[in-house]
N, C-alpha and C. Protein backbone atom coordinates (compact mmCIF):
# COMPACT_ATOMS: atom_id res chain seq x y z
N UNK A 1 -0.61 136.51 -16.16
CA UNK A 1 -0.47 137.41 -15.01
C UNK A 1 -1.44 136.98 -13.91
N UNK A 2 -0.86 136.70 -12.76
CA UNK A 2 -1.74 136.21 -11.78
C UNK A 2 -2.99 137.51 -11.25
N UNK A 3 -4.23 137.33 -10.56
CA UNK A 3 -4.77 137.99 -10.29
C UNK A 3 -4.71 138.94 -9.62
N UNK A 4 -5.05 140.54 -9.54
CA UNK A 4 -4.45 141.57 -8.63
C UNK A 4 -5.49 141.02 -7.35
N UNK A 5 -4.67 141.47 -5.94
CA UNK A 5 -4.98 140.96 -4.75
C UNK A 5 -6.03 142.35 -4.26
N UNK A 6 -7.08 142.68 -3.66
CA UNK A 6 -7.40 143.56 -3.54
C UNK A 6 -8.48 142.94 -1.47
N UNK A 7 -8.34 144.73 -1.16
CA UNK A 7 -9.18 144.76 0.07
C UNK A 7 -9.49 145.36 -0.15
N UNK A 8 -11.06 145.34 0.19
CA UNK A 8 -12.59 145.94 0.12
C UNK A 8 -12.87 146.96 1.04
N UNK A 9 -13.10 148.30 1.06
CA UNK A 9 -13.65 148.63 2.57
C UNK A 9 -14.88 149.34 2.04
N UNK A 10 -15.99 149.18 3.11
CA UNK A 10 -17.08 149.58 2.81
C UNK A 10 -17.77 150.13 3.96
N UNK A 11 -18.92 150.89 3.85
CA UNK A 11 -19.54 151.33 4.79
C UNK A 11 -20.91 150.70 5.45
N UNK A 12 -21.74 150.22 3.81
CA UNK A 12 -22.98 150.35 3.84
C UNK A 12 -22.95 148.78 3.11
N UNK A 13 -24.36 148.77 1.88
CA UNK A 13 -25.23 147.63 1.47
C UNK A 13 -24.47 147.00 0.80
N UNK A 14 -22.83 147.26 0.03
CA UNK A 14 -22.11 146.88 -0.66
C UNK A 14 -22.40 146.55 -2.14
N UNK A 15 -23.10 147.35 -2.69
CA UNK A 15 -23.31 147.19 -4.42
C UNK A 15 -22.15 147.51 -5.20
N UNK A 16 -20.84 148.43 -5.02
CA UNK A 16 -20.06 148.42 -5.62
C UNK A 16 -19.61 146.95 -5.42
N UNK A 17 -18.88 146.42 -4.10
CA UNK A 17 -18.64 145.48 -3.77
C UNK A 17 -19.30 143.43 -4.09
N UNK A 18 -20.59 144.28 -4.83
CA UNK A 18 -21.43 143.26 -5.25
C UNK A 18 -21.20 143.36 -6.66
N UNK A 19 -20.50 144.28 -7.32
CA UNK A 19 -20.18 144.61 -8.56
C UNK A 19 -18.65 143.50 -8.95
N UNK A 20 -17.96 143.95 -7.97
CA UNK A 20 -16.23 143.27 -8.02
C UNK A 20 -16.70 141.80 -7.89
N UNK A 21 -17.58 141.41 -7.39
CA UNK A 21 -17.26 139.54 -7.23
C UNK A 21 -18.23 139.14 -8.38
N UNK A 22 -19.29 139.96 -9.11
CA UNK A 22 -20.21 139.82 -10.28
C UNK A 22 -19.07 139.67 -11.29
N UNK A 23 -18.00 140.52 -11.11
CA UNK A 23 -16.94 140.75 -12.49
C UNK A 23 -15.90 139.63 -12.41
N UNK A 24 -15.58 139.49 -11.22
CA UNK A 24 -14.75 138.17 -10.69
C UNK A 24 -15.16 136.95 -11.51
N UNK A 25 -16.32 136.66 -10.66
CA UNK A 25 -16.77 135.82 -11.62
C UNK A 25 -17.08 135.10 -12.41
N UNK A 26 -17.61 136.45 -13.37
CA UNK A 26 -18.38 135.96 -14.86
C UNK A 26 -16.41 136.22 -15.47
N UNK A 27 -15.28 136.09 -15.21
CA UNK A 27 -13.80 136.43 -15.58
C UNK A 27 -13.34 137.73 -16.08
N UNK A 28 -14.59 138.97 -16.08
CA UNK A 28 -14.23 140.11 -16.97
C UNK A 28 -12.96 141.44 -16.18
N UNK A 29 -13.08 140.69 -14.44
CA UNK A 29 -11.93 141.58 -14.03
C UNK A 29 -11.34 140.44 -13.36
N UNK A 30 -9.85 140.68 -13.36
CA UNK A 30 -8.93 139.49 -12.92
C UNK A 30 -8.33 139.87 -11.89
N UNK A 31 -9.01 139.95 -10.26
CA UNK A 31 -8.48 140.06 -9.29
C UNK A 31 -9.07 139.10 -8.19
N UNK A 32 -8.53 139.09 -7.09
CA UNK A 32 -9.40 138.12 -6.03
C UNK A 32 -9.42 139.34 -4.96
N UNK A 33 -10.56 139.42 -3.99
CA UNK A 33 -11.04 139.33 -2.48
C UNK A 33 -10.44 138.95 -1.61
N UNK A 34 -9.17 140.15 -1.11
CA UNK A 34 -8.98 138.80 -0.12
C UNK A 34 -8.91 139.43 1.44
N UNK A 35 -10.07 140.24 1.41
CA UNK A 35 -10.06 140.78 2.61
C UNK A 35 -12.09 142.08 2.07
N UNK A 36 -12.81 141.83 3.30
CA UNK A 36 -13.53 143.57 3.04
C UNK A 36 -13.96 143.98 4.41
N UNK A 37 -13.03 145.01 4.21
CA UNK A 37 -13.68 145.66 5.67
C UNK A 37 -14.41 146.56 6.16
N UNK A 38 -15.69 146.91 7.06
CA UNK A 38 -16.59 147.36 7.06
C UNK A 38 -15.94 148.30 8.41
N UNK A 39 -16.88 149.86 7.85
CA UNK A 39 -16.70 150.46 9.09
C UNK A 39 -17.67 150.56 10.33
N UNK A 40 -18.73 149.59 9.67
CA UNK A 40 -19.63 149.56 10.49
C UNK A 40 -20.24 148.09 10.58
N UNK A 41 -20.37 147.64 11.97
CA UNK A 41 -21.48 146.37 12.19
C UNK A 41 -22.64 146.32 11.48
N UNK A 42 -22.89 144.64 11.10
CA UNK A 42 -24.42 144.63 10.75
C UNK A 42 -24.74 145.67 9.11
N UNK A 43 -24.04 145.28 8.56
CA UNK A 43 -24.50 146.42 7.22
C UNK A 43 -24.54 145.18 6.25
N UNK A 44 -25.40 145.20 5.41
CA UNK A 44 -25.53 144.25 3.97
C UNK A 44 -24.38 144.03 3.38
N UNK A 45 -23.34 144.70 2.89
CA UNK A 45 -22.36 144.82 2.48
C UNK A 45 -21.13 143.15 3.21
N UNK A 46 -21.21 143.10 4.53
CA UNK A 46 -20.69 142.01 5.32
C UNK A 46 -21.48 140.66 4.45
N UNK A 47 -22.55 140.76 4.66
CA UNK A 47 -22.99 139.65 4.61
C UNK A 47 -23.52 138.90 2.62
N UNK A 48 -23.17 139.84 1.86
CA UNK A 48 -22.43 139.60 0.53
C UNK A 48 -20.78 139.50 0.24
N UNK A 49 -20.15 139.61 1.37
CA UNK A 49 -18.69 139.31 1.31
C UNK A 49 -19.20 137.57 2.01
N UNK A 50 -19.90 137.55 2.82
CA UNK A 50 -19.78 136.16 3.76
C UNK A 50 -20.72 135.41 2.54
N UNK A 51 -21.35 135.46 1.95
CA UNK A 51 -22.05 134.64 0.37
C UNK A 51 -20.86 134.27 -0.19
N UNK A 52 -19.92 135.30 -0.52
CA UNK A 52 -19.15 134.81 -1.65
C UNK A 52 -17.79 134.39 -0.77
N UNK A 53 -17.73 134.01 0.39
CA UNK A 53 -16.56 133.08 0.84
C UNK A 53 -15.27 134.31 1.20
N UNK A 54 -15.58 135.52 1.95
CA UNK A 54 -14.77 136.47 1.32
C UNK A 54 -14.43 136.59 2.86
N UNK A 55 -13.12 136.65 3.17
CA UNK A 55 -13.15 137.04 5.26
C UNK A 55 -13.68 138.51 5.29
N UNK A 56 -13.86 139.14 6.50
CA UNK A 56 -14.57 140.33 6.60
C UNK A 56 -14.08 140.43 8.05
N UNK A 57 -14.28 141.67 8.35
CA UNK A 57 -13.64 142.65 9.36
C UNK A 57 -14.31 143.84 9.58
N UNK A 58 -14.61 143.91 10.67
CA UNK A 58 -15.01 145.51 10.95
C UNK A 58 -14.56 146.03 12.09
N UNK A 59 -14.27 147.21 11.61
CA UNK A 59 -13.61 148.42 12.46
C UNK A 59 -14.06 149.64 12.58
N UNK A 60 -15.15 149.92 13.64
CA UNK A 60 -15.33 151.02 13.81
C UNK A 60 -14.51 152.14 13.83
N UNK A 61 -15.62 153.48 13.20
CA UNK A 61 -14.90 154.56 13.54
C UNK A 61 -14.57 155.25 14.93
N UNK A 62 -16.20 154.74 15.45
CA UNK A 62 -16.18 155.54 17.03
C UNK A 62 -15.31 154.87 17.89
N UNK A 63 -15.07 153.82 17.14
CA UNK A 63 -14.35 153.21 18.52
C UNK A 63 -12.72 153.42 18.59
N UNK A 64 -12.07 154.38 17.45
CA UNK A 64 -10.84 154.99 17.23
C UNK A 64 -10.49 156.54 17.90
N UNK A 65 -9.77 156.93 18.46
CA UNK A 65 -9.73 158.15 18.84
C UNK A 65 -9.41 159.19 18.20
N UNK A 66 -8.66 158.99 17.36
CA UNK A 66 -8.05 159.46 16.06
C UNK A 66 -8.09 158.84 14.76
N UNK A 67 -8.31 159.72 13.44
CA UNK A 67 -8.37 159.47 12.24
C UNK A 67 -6.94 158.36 11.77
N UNK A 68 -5.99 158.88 12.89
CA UNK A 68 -4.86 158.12 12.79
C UNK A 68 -4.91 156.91 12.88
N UNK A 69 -5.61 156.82 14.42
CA UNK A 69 -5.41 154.83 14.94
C UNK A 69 -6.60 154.56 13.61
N UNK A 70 -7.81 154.63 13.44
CA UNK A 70 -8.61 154.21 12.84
C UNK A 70 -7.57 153.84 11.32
N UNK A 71 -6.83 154.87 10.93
CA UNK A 71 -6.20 154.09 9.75
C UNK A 71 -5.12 153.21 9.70
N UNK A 72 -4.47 153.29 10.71
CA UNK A 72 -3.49 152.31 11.13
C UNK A 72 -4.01 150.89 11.27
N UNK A 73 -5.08 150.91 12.02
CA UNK A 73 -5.73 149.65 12.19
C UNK A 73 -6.41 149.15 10.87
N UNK A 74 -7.21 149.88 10.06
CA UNK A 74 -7.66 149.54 8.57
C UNK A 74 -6.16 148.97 7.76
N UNK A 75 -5.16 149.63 8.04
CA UNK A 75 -4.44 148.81 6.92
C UNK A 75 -3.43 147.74 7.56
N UNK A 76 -3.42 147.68 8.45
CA UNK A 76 -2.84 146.47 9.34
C UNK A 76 -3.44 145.66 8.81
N UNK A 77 -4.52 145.09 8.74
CA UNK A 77 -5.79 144.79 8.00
C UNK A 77 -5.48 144.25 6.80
N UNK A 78 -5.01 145.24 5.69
CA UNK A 78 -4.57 145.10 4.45
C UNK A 78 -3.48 144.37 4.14
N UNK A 79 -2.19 144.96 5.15
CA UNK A 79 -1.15 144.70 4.87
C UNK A 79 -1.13 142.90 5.11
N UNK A 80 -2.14 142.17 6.10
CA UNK A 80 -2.11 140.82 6.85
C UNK A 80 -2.27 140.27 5.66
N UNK A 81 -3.19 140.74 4.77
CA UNK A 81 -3.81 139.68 3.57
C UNK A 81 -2.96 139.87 2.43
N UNK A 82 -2.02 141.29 2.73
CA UNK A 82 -1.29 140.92 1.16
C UNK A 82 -2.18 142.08 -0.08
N UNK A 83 -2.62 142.48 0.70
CA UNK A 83 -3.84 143.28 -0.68
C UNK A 83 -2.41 144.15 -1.67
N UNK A 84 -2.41 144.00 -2.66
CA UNK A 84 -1.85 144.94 -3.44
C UNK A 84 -2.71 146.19 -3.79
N UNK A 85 -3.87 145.94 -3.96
CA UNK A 85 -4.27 147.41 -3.78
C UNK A 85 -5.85 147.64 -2.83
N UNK A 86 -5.97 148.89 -2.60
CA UNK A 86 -7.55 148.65 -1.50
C UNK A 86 -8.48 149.56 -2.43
N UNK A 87 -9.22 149.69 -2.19
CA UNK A 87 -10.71 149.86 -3.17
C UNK A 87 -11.80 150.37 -2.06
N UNK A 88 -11.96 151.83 -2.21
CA UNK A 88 -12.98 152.02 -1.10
C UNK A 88 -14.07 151.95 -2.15
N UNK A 89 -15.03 151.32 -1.64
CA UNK A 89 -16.16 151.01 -2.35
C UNK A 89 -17.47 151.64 -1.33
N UNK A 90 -18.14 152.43 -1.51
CA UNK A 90 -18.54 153.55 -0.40
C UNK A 90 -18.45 153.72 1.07
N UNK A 91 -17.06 153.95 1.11
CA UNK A 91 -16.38 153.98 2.41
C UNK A 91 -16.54 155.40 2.81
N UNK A 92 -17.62 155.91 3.98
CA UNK A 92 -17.65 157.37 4.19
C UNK A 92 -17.10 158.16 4.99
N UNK A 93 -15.45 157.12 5.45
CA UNK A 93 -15.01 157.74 5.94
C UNK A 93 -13.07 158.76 5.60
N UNK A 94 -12.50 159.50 6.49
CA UNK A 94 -11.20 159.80 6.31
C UNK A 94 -10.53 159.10 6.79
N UNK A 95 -9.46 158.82 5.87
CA UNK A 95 -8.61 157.96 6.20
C UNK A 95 -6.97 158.86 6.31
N UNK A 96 -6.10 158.30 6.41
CA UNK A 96 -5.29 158.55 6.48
C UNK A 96 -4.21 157.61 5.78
N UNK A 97 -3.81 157.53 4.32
CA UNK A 97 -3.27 156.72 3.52
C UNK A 97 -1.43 156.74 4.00
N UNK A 98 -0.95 155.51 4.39
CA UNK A 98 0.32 155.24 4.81
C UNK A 98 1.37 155.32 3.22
N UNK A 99 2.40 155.54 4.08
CA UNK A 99 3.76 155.83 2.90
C UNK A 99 3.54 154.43 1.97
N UNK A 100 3.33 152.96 2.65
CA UNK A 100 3.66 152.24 2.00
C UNK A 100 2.18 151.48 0.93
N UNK A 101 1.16 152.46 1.12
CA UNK A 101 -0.24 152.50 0.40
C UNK A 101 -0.61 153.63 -0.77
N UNK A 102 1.16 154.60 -0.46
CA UNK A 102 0.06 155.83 -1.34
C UNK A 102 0.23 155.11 -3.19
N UNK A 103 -0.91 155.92 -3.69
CA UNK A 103 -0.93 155.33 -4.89
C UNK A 103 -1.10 154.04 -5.03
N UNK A 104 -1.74 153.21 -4.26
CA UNK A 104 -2.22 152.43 -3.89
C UNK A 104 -3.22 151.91 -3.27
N UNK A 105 -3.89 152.93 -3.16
CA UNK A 105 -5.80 152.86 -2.70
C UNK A 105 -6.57 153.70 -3.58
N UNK A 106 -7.47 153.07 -3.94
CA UNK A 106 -8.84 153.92 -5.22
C UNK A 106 -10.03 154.21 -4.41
N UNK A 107 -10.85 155.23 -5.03
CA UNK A 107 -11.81 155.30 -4.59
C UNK A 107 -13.00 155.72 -5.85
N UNK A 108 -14.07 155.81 -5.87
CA UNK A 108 -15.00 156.11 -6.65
C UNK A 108 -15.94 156.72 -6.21
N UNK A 109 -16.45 157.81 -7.10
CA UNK A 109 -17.12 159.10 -6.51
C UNK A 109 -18.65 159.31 -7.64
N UNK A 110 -19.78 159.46 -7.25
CA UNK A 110 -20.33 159.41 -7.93
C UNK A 110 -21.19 161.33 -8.38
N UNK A 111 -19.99 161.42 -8.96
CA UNK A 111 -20.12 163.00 -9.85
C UNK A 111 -18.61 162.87 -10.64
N UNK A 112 -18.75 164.41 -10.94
CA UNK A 112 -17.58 164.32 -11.91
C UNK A 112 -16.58 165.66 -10.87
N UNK A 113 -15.57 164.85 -10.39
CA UNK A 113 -14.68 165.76 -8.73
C UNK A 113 -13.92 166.68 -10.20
N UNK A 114 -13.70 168.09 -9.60
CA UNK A 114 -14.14 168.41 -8.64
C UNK A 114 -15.22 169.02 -8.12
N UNK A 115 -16.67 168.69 -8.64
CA UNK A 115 -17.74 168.95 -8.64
C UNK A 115 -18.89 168.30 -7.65
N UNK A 116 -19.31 169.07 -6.32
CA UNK A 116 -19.92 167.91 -6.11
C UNK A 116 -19.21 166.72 -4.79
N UNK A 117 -18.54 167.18 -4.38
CA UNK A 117 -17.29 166.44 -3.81
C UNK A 117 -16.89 166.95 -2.37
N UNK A 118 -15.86 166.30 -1.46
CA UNK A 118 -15.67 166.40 -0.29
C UNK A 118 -16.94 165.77 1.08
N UNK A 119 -16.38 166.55 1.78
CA UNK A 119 -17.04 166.37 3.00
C UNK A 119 -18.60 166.35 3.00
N UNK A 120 -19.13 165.46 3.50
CA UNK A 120 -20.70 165.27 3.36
C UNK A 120 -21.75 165.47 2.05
N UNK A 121 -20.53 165.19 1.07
CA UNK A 121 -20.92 164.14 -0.16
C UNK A 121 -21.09 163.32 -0.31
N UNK A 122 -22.12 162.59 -0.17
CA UNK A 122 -22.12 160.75 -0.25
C UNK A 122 -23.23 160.48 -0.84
N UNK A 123 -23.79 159.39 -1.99
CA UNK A 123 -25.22 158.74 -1.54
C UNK A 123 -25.59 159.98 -2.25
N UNK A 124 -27.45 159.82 -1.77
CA UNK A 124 -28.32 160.60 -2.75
C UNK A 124 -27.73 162.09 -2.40
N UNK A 125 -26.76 162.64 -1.36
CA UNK A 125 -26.76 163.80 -1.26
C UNK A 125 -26.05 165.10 -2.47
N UNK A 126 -25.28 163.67 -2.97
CA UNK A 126 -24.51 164.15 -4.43
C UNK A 126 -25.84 164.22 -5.48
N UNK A 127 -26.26 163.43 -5.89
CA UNK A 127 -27.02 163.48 -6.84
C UNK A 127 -28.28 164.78 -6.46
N UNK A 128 -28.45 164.86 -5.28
CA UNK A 128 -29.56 165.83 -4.89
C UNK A 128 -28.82 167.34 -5.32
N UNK A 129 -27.59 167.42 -4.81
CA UNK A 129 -26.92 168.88 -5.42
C UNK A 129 -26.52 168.89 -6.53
N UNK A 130 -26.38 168.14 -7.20
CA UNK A 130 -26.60 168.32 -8.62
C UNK A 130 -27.57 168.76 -9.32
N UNK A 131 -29.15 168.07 -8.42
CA UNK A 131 -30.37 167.98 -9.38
C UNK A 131 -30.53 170.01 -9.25
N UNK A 132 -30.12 170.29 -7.92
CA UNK A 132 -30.27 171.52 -7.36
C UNK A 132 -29.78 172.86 -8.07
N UNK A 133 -28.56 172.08 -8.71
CA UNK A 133 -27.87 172.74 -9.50
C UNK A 133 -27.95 173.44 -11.18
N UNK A 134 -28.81 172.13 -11.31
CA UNK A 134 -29.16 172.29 -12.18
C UNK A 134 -28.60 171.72 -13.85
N UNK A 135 -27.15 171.18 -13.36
CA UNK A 135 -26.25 170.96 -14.35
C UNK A 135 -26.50 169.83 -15.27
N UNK A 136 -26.12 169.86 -16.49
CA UNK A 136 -27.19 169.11 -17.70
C UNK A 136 -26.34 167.64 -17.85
N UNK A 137 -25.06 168.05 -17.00
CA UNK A 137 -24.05 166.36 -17.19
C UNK A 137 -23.65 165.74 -15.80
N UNK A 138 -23.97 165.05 -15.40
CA UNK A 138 -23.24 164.61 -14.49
C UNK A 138 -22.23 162.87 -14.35
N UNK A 139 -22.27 162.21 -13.73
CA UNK A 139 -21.17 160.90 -13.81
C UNK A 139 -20.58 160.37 -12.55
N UNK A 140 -19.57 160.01 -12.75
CA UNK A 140 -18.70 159.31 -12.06
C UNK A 140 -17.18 159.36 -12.40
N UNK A 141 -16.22 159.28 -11.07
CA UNK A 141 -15.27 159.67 -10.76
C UNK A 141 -14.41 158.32 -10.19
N UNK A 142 -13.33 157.73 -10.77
CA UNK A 142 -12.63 157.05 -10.37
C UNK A 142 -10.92 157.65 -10.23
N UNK A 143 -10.71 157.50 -8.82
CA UNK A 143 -9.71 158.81 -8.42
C UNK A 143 -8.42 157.99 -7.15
N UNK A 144 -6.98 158.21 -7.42
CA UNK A 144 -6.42 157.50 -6.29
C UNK A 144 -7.02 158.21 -4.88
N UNK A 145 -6.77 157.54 -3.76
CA UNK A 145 -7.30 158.65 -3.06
C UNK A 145 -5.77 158.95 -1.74
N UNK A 146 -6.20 160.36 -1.12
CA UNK A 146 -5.47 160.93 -0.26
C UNK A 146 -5.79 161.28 0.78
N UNK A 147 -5.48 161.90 1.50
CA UNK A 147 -5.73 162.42 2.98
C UNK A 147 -6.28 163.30 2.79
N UNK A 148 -7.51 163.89 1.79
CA UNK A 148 -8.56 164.46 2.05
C UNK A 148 -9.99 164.07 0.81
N UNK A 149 -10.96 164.02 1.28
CA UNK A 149 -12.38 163.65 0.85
C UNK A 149 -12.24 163.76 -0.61
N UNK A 150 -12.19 163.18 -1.75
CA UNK A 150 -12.31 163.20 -3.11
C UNK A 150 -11.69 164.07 -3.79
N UNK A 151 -10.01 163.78 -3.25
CA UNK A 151 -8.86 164.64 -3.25
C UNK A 151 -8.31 163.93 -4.66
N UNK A 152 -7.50 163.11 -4.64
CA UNK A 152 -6.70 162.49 -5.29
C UNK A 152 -6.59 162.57 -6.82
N UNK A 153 -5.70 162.12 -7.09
CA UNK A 153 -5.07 162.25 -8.74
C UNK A 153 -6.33 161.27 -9.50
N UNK A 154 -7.06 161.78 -10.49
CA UNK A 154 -8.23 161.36 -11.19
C UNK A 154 -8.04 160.39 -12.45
N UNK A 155 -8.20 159.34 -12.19
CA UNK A 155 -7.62 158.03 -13.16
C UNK A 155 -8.87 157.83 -14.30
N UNK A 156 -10.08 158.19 -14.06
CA UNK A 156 -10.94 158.22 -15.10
C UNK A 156 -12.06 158.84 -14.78
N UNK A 157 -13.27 158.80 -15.69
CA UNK A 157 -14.38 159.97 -15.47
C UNK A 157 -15.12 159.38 -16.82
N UNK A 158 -16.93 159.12 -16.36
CA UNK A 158 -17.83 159.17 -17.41
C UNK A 158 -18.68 159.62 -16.85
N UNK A 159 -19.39 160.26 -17.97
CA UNK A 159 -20.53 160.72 -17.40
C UNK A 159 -22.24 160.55 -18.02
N UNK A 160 -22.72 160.77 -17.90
CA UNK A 160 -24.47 160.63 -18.15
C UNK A 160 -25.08 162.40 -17.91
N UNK A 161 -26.33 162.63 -19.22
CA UNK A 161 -26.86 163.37 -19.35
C UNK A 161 -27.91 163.46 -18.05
N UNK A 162 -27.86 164.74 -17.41
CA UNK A 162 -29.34 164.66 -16.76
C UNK A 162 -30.71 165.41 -17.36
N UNK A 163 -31.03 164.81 -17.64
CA UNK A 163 -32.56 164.48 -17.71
C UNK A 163 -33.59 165.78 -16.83
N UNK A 164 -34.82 166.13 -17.97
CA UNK A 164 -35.73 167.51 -17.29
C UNK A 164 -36.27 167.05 -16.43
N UNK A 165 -36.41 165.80 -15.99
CA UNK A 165 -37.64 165.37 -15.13
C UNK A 165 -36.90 164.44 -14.51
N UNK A 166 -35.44 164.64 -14.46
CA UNK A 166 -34.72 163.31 -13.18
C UNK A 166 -35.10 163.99 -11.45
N UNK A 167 -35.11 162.38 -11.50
CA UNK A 167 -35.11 162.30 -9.30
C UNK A 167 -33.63 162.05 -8.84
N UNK A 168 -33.42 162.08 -7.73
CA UNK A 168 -32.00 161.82 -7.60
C UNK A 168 -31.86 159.82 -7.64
N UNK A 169 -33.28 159.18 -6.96
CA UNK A 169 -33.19 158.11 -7.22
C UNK A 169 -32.61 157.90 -9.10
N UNK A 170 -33.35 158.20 -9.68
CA UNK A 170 -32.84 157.84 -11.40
C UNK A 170 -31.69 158.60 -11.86
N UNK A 171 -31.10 159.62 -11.63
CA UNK A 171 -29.85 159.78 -11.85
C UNK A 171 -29.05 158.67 -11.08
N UNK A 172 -29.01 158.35 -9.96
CA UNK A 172 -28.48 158.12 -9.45
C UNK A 172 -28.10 156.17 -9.75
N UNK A 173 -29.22 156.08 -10.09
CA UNK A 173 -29.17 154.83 -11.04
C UNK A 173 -28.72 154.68 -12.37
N UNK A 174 -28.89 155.97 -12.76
CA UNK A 174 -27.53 155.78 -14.44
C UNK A 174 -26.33 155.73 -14.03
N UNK A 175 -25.93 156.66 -13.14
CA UNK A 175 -24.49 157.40 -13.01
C UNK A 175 -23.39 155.75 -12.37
N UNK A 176 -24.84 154.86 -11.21
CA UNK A 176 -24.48 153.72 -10.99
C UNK A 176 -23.45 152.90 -12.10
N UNK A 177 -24.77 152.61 -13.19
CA UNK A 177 -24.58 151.74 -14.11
C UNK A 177 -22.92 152.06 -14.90
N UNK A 178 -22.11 153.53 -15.01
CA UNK A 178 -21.26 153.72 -15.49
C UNK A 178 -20.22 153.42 -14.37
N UNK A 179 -20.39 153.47 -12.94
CA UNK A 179 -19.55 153.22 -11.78
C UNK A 179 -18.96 151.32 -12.01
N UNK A 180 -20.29 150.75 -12.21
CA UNK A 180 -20.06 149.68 -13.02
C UNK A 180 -18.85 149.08 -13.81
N UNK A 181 -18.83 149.91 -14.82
CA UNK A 181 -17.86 149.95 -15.84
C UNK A 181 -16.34 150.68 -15.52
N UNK A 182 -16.79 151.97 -14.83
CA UNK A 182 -15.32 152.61 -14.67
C UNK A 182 -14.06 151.80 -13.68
N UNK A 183 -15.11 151.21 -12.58
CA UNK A 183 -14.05 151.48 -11.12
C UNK A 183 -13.04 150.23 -11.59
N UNK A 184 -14.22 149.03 -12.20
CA UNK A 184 -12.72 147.59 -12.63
C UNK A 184 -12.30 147.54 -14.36
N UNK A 185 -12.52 148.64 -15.09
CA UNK A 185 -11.65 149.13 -15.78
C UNK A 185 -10.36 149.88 -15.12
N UNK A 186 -10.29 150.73 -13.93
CA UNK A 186 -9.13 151.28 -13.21
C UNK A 186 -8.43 150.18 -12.73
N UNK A 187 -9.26 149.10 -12.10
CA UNK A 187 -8.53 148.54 -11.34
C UNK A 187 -7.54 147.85 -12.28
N UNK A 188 -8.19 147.40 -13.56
CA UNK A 188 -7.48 146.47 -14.58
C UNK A 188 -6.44 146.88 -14.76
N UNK A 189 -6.65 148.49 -15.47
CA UNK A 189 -4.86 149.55 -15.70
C UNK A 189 -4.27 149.47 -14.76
N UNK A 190 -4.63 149.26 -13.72
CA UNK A 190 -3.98 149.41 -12.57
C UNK A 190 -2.83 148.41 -12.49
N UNK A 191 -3.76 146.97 -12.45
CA UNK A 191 -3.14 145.67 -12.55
C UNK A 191 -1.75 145.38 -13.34
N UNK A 192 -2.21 146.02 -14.37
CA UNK A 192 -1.64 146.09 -16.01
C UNK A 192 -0.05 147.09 -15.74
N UNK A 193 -0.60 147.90 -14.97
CA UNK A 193 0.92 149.03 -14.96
C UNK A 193 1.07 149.96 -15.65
N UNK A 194 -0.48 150.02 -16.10
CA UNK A 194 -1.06 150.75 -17.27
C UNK A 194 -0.86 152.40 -16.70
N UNK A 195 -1.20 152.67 -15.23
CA UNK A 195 -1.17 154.29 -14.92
C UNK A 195 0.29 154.80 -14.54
N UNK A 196 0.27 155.92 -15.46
CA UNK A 196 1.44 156.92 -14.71
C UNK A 196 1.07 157.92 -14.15
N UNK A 197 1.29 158.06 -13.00
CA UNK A 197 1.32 159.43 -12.15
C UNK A 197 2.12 160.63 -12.42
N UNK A 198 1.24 161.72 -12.78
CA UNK A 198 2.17 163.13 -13.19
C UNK A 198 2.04 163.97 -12.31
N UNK A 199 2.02 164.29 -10.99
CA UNK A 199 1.54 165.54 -10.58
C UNK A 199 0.29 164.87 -10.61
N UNK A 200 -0.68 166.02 -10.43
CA UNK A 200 -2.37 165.61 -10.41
C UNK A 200 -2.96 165.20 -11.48
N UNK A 201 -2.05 165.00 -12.61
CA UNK A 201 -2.30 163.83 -13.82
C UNK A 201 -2.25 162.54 -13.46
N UNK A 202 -3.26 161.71 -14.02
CA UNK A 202 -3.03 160.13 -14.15
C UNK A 202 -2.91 159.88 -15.98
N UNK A 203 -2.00 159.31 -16.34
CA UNK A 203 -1.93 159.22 -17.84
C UNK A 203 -1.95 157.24 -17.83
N UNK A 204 -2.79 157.02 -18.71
CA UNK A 204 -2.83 155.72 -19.51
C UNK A 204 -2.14 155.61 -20.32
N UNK A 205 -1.07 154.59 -20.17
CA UNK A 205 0.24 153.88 -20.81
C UNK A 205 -0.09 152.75 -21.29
C-alpha cells in the first residue's frame, strides 16, 4: 500500500509536526508530507518542515475576511498537493471543513473532549483547567474535526494520571508523550480503512 499523502497545518513550534517526520522516518508511520501550512509567519514549526525538505505555505488569518475565504484558501492548498488527508497539528484556528474534506481532516486535542475543549483551549491553558479542576485523569483526544472547536466524531482517547504535585508544564509533558502515540496510530486506521463513521461514533474495523 503506497504511503497516505497528508497536509500539515500548524500554528506554532511544530512538535506534533516534528513527531510525523520522526515516525516517517524511523518507517513506523507510512505516509509522506506533502504540503504544511502555517497560519502564521516566522514560527519554528516552518522551519522544521524546511529541514526535512517539506514545501510550506502560510496563510494568515488576519489577512482573510472571513472564516470562509481563510478556509477556502487553506484547502486550495491541500487540494494542489493531492493531500488525502490534513492533520491539524496545533492549528488554533476555525476552519471551515469543505464537502469534499469532511471526514477527512484530524485533529488532536490535548484532554479527554468533551472535557476541557472548544474555544480558547489551547496549549498550557488546557492543562491549567484541568490542574484547576482538580480531576485525577486527564489525556489526549484524537477526533475528525468540524466546523466547530473540538467538535468532531472521536477516533481515539488515552489518558495519563494526574499527579498531587503536577504543574501544567509536567502534565503537559505526559499527556504529550501519549499525543505521540495516538495521532499516527489514527492516521494509520485511517490509511488502512480501518474507521467507520456512526453518527458521533468512530468504530475500528
Amino acid at each position: 500500500m503506497p504511503p497516505i499523502r497528508l497536509a500539515v497545518l500548524i500554528s506554532g513550534s511544530g512538535t506534533t509536526l516534528q513527531n510525523f517526520i520522526d515516525r516517517i522516518a524511523d518507517g513506523s508511520l507510512q505516509a509522506e508530507i506533502g504540503l504544511v501550512v502555517s497560519s502564521k509567519p516566522s514560527v519554528f514549526g516552518l522551519e522544521r518542515a524546511m529541514l526535512a525538505g517539506i514545501p510550506t505555505a502560510v496563510i494568515e488569518r488576519r489577512q482573510c475576511a472571513t472564516v470562509e475565504e481563510f478556509s477556502e484558501k487553506l484547502f486550495a492548498q491541500c487540494r494542489q498537493v493531492r493531500a488525502q488527508l490534513v492533520c491539524l497539528a496545533g492549528f488554533l484556528h476555525l476552519i471551515r471543513v469543505p464537502e469534499d474534506f469532511t471526514h477527512r481532516v484530524m485533529n488532536i486535542h490535548p484532554a479527554l473532549i468533551p472535557a476541557f475543549c472548544g474555544k480558547g483551549y489551547y496549549g498550557h491553558h488546557v492543562h491549567e483547567a484541568a490542574l484547576a479542576q482538580g480531576v485525577k485523569v486527564s489525556g489526549c483526544t484524537v477526533h475528525f474535526a468540524d466546523n466547530e472547536y473540538d467538535h468532531g466524531p472521536i477516533i481515539s482517547q488515552r489518558t495519563v494520571l494526574v499527579l498531587d504535585d503536577d504543574t501544567p508544564e509536567a502534565l503537559a509533558e505526559r499527556v504529550f508523550r501519549q499525543e505521540c502515540e495516538a495521532y499516527p496510530e489514527a492516521i494509520s486506521l485511517f490509511a488502512e480503512g480501518r474507521l467507520k463513521i456512526e453518527g458521533r461514533r468512530v468504530r475500528v474495523i
